[in-house]
Protein backbone atom coordinates (compact mmCIF):
# COMPACT_ATOMS: atom_id res chain seq x y z
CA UNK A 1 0.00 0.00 0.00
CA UNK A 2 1.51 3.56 -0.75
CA UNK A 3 -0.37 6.68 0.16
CA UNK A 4 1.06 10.01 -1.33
CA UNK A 5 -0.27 13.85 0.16
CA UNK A 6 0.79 16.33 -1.61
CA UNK A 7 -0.27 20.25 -0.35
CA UNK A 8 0.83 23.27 -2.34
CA UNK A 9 0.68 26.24 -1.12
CA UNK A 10 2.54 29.86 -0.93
CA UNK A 11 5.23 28.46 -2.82
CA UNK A 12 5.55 25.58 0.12
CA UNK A 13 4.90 21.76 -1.00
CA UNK A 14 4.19 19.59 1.65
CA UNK A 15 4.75 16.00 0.92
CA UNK A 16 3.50 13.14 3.14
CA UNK A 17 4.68 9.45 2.23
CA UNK A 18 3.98 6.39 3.86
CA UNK A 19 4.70 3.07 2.32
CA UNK A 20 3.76 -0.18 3.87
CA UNK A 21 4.98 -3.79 2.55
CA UNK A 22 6.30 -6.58 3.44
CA UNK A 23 10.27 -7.25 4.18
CA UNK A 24 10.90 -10.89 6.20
CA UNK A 25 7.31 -9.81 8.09
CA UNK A 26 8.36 -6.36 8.72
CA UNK A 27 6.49 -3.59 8.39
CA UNK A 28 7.64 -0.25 6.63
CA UNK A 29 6.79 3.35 6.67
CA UNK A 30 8.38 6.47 5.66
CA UNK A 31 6.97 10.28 6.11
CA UNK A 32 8.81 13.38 4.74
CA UNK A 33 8.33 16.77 3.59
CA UNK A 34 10.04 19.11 1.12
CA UNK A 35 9.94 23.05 0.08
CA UNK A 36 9.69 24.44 -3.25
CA UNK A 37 11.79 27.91 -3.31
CA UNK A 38 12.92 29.66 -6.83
CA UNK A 39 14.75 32.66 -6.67
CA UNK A 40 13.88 35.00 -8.92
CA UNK A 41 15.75 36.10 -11.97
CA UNK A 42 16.99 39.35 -12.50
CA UNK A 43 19.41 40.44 -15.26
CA UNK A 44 23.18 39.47 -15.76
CA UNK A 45 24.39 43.48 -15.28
CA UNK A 46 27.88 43.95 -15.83
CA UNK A 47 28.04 45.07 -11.87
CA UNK A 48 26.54 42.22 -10.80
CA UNK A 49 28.89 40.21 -12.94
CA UNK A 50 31.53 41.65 -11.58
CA UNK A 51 30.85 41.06 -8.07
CA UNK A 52 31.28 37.35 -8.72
CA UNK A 53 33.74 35.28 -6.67
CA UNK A 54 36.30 33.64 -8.10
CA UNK A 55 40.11 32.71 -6.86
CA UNK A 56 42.67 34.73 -6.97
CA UNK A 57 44.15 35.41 -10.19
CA UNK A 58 40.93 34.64 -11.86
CA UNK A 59 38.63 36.81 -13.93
CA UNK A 60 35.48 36.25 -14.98
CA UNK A 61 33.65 37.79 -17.91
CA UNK A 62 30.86 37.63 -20.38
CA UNK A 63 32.21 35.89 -23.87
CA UNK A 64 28.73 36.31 -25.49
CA UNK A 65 25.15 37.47 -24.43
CA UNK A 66 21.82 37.41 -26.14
CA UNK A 67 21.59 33.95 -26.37
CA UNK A 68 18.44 32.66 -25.17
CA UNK A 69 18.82 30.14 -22.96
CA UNK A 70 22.74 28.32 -23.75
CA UNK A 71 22.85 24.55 -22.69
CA UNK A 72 26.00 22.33 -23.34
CA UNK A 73 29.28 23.71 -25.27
CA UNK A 74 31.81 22.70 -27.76
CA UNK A 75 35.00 23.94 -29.28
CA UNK A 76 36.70 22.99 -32.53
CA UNK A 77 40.45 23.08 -32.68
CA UNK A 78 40.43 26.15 -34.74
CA UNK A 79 38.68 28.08 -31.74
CA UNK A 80 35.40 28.43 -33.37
CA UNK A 81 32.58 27.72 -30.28
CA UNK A 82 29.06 25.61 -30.67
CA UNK A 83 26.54 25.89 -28.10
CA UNK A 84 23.30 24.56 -27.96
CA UNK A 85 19.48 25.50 -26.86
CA UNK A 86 17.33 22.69 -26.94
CA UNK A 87 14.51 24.90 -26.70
CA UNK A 88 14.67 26.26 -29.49
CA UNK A 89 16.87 23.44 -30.92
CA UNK A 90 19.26 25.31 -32.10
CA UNK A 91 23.13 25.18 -32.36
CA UNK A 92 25.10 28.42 -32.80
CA UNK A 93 28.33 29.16 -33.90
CA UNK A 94 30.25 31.75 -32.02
CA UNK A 95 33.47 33.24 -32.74
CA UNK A 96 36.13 35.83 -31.02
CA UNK A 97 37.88 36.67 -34.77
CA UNK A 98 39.98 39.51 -32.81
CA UNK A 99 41.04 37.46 -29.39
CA UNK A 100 39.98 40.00 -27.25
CA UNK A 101 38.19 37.00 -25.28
CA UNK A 102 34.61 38.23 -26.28
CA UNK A 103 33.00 36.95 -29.37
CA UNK A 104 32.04 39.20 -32.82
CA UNK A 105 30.47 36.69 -34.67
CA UNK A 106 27.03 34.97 -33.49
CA UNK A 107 25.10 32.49 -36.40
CA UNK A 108 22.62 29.78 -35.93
CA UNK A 109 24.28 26.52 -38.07
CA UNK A 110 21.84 23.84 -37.38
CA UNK A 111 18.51 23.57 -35.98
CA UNK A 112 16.66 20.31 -35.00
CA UNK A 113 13.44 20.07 -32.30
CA UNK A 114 15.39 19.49 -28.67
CA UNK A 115 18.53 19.46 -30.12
CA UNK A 116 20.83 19.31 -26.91
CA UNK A 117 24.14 17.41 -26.60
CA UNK A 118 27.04 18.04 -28.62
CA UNK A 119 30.82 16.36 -29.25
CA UNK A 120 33.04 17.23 -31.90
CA UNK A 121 35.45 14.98 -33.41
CA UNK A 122 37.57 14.21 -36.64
CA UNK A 123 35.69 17.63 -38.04
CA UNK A 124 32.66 16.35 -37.52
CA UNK A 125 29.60 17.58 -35.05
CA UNK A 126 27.54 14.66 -32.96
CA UNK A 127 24.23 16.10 -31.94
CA UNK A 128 21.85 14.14 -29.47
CA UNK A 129 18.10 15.05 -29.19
CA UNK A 130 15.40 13.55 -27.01
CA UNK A 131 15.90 10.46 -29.45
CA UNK A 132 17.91 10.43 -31.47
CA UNK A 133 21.57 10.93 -32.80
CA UNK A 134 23.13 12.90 -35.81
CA UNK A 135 26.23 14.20 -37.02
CA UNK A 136 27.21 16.39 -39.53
CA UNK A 137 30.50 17.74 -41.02
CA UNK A 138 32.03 21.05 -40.06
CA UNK A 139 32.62 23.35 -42.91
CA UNK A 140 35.88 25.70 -43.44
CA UNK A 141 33.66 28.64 -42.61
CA UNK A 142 32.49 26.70 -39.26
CA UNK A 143 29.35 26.14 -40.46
CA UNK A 144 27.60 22.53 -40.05
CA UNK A 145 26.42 20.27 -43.21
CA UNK A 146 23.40 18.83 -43.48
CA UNK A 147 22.23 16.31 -40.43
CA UNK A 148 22.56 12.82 -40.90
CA UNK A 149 20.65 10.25 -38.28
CA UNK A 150 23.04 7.51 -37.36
CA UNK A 151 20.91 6.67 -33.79
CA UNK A 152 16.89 6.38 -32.93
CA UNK A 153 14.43 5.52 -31.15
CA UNK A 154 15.89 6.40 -27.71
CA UNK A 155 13.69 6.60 -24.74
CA UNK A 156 11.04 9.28 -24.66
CA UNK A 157 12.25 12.28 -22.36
CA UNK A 158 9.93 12.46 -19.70
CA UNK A 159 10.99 14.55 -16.60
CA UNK A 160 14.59 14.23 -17.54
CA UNK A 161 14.88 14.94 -21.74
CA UNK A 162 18.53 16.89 -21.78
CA UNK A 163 20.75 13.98 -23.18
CA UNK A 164 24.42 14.93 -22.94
CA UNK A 165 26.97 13.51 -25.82
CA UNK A 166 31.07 12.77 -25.42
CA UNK A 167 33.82 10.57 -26.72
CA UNK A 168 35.36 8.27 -24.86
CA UNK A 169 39.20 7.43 -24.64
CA UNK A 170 38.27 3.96 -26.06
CA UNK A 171 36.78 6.35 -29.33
CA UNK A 172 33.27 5.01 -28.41
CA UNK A 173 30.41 7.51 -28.36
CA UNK A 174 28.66 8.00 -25.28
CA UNK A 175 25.10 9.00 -24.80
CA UNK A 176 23.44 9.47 -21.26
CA UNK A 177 19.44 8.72 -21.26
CA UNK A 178 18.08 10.39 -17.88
CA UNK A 179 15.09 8.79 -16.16
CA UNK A 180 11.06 9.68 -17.17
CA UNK A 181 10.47 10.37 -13.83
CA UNK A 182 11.32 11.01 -10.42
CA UNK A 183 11.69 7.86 -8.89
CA UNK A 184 9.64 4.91 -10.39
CA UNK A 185 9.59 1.64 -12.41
CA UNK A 186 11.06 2.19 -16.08
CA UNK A 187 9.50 0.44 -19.21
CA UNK A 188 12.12 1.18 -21.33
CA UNK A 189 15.80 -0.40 -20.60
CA UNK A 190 17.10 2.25 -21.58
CA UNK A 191 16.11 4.87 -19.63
CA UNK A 192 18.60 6.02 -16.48
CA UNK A 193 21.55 4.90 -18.22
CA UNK A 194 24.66 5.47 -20.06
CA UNK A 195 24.75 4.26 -23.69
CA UNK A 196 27.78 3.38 -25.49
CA UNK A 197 27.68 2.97 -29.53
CA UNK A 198 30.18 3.31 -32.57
CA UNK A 199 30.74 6.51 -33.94
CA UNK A 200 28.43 5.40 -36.93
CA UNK A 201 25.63 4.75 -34.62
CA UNK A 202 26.07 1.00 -34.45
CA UNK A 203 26.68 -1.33 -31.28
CA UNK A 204 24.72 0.58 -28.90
CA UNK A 205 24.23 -1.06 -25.40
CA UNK A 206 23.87 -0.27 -22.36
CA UNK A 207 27.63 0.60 -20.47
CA UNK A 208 25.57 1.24 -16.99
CA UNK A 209 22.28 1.32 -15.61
CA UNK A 210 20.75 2.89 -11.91
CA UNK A 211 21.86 6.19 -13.07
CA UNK A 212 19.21 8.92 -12.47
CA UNK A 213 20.85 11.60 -14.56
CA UNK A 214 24.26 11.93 -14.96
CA UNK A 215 24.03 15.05 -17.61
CA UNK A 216 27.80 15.98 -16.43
CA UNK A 217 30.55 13.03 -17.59
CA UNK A 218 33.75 12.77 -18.44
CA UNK A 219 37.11 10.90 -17.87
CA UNK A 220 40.11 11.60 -16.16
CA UNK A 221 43.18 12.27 -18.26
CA UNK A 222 45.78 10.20 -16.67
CA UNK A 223 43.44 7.01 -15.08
CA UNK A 224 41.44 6.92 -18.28
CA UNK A 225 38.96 6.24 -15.19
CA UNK A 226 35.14 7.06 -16.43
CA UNK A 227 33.47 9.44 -14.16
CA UNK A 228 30.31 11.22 -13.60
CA UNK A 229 27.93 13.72 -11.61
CA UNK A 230 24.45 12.22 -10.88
CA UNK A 231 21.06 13.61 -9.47
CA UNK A 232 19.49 12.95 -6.58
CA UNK A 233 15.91 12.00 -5.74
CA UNK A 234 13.51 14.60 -5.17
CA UNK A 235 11.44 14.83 -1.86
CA UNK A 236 13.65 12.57 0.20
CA UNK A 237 13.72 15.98 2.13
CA UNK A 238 16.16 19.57 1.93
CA UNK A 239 19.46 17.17 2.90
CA UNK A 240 18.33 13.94 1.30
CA UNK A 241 19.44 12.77 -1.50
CA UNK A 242 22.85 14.27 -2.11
CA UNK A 243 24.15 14.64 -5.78
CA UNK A 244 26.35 11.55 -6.61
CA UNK A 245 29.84 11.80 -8.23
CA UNK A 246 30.34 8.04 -9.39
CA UNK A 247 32.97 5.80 -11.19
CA UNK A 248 31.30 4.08 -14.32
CA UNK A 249 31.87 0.86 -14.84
CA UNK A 250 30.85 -1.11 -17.99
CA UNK A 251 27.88 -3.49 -16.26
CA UNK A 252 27.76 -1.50 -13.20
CA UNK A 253 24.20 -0.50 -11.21
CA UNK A 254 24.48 2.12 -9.17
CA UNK A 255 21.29 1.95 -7.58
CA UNK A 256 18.40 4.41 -8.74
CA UNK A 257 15.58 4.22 -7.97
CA UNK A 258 15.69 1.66 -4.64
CA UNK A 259 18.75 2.44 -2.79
CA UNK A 260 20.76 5.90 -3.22
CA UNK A 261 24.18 6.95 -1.65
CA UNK A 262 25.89 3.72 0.92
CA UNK A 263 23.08 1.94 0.43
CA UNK A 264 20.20 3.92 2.00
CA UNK A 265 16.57 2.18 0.77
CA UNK A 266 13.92 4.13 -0.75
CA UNK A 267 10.68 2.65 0.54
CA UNK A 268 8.45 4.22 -1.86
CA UNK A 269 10.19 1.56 -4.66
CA UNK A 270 10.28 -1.59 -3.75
CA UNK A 271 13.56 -3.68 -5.43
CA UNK A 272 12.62 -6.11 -8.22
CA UNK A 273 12.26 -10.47 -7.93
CA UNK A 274 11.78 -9.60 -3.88
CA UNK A 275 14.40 -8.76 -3.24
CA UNK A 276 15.49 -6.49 -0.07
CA UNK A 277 16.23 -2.91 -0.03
CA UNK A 278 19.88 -4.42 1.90
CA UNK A 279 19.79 -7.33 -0.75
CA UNK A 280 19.79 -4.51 -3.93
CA UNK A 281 22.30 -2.26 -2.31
CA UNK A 282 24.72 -5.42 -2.19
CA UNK A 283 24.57 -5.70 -5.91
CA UNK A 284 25.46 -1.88 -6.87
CA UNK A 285 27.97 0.80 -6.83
CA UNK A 286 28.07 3.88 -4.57
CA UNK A 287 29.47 7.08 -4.98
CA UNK A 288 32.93 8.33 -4.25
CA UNK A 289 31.34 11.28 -3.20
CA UNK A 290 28.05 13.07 -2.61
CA UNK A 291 27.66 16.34 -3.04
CA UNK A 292 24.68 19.42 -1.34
CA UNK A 293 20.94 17.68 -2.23
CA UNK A 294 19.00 19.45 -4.88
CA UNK A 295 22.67 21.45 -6.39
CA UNK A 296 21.47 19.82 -9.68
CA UNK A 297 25.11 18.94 -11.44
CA UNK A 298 24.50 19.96 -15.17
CA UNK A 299 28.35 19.26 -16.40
CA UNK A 300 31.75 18.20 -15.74
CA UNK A 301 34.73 18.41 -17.30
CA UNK A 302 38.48 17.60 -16.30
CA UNK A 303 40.80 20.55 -16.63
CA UNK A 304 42.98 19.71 -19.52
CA UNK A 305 43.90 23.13 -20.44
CA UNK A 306 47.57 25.01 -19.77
CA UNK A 307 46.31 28.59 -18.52
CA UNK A 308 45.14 27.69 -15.19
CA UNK A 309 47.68 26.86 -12.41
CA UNK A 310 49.25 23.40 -12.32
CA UNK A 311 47.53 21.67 -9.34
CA UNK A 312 44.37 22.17 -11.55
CA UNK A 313 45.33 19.44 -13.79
CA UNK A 314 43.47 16.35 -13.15
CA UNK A 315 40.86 18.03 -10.89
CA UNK A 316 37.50 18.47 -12.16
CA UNK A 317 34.89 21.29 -12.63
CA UNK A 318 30.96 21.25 -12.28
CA UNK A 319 28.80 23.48 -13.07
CA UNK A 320 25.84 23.50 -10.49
CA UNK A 321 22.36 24.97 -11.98
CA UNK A 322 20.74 25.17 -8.71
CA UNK A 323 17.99 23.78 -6.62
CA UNK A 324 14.29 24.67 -6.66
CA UNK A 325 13.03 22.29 -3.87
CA UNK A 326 14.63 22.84 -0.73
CA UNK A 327 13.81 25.89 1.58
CA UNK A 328 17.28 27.01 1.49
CA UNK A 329 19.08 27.42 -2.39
CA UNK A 330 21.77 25.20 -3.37
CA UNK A 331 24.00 25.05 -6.69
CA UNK A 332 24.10 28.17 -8.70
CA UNK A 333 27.44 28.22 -8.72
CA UNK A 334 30.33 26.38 -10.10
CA UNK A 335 32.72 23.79 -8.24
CA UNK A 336 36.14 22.24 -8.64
CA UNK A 337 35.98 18.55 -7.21
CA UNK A 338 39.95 17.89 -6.40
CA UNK A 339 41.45 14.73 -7.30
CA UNK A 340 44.25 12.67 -5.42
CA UNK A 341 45.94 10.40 -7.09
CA UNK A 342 43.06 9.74 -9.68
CA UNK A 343 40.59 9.56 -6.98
CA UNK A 344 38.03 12.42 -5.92
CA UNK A 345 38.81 13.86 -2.58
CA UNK A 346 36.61 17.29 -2.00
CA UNK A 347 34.48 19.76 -3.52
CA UNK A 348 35.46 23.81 -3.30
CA UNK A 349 33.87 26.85 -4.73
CA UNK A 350 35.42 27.78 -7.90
CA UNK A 351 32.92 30.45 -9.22
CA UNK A 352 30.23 32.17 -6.48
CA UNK A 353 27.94 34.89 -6.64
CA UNK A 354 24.88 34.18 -8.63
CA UNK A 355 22.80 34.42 -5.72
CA UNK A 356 22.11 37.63 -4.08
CA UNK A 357 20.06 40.13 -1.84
CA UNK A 358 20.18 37.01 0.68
CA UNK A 359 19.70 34.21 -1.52
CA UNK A 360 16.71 35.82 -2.74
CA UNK A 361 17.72 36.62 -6.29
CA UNK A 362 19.76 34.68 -8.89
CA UNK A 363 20.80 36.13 -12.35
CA UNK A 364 22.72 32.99 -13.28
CA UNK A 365 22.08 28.98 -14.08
CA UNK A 366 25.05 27.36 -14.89
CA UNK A 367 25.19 24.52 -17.25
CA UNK A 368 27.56 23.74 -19.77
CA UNK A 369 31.39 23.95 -19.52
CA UNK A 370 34.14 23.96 -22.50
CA UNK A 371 37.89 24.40 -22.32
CA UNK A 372 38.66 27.59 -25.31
CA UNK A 373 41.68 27.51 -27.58
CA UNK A 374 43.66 29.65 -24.94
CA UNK A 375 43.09 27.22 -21.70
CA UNK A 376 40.64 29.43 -20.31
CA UNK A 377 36.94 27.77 -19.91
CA UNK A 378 33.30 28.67 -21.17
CA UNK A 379 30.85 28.06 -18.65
CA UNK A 380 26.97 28.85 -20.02
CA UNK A 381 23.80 30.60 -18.52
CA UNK A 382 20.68 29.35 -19.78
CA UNK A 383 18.65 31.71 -17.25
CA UNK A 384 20.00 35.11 -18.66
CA UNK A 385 21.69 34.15 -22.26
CA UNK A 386 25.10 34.35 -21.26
CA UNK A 387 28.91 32.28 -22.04
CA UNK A 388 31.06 33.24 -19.63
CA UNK A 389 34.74 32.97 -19.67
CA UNK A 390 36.83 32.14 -16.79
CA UNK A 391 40.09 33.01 -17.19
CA UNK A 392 44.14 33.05 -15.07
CA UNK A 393 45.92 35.87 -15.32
CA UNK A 394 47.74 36.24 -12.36
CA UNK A 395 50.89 34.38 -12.18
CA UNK A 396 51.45 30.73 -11.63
């Protein structure tokens, strides 16, 4: 039996859960309640931009504006920039043609409905919508050619329809398919997964499962180790449950939806063939780290650039979008998660500021990070139109 409350009002949700089955002729409930807060939006000024926090001998500025709502970035070798807007589906081609670390050139270069992810490779664009998969060459001018499908018939969208898109060290494409829902019993296979195919589309399978939605992925440059940034459940409560930073494995489950972090159980979803909340936990992976509930990780990226300062190399940075159900923000910002030795140690405050006037006001989302041609890194703003570009200029 499972009876859900729910009670909205002045911007407060309410939740009440109680779930009763049967474990080994034990009884189980489970009550809860979470907060829906949204700071509002208010423009990206240049003096509130420059109030931002960043470390020292860092600057951050705007590299374009006026770009509807940004989502994940790309950068070809010759320094030209792609970023996407799945809603409008749109990629657009930006370009800084006097390296003044601002870009003069803004064009739309393909357009396709939820158009999201993006990887470049061998001068070639891979593009990832809802469901499917397309590439297309890159022309001299930095234009795109015309789409070609080499993927379908991925899972619908559902609550979580932003599929992210990278290359692998092993030159395998990599797609991640978030979960339809918050918590719940897929029908497709596919969904809450990472997907691993040939660049032409063929050989796709699942490389691991359990994985809410790990939008943020990549893999560090000396282990070759796979890693990536997953979502929590939603109204576990303000604290529970924290964003997951996890090692994928090929065949690994790391839990999602019946057990979350060591091994907690989440009595609303009962583990498949009868098996115990304890029993599931046994059989999957848990994080190297968890992160602030509700932050919403967006991207990742290991530093592989020069500019910054050595002891950046081999740590990684996430950009953090921001929570919108907990009573007290979280995210909005953008992190550096330090490595030792290949493995993930703690999580600092690289860029700060969005929030202001108490945490009542944001005028920036992060979401999608790129390293530019001079070692510096693009981080987007899909709440106010903005690529920034965080730069080192102070010495090293």
């Amino acid at each position: 039996m499972k009876t859900i409350l729910i009670l909205l009002s002045a911007g407060l949700l309410l939740t009440s859960i109680t779930v009763s089955a049967q474990e080994k002729n034990k009884p189980i409930s489970a009550s809860m309640e979470g907060n829906i807060f949204k700071p509002a939006k208010v423009p990206a000024t240049d003096e509130r931009v420059r109030q931002l926090k960043v470390p020292t001998g860092f600057t951050i500025t705007k590299f374009a504006e006026n770009l509807n709502k940004p989502r994940m970035l790309a950068v070809h070798t010759d320094g030209t920039v792609y970023v996407t807007d799945r809603e409008k589906g749109t990629v657009t081609m930006l370009r800084d043609t006097n390296k003044d670390g601002k870009a003069d050139q803004q064009k739309v270069v393909a357009t396709k409905d939820q158009m999201h992810g993006i990887a470049l490779r061998d001068n070639k664009a891979y593009l990832v919508t809802v469901n499917e998969v397309y590439t297309a060459d890159i022309n001299k001018d930095g234009t795109l050619g015309q789409l070609k499908m080499i993927a379908d018939k991925l899972p619908d969208g559902g609550q979580h329809a932003n599929r992210t898109i990278e290359f692998g060290p092993d030159g395998m494409l990599y797609v991640s398919v978030g979960s339809t829902c918050n918590a719940c019993d897929e029908t497709s296979k596919e969904s809450a997964t990472m997907l691993q195919m040939k660049p032409d589309g063929s050989g796709r399978r699942i490389y691991a499962k359990g994985l809410r939605n790990t939008i943020g992925f990549d893999w560090h440059p000396q282990t070759k180790e796979f890693w990536g940034f997953d979502h929590g459940i939603d109204w576990l409560g303000d604290e529970v449950h924290g964003e997951e930073l996890n090692k994928l494995e090929d065949g690994g489950d790391y839990g999602w939806p019946y057990v979350y972090e060591d091994g907690k159980p989440n009595l609303a979803d009962e583990p498949p063939m009868g098996m115990s909340w304890e029993e599931y936990a046994k059989k999957t992976k848990f994080p190297a780290l968890t992160y602030t509930a509700h932050s919403a990780p967006l991207d990742m990226i290991f530093y592989k650039g020069t500019q910054f300062p050595k002891e950046y190399q081999g740590d990684a940075i996430v950009t953090l979008h921001g929570s919108w159900n907990r009573k007290e923000p979280s995210g909005y910002k953008v992190v550096r998660v330090r490595f030792d030795n290949g493995k993930p140690t703690k999580v600092e405050d690289l860029v700060t500021g969005f929030l202001i006037n108490g945490n009542q006001q944001q005028f920036g989302r992060v979401v999608g990070l790129a390293h530019h041609q001079d070692g510096s890194l693009l981080i987007s703003d899909d709440a106010n139109g903005v690529v920034y570009r965080l730069a080192y200029t102070g010495k090293k």
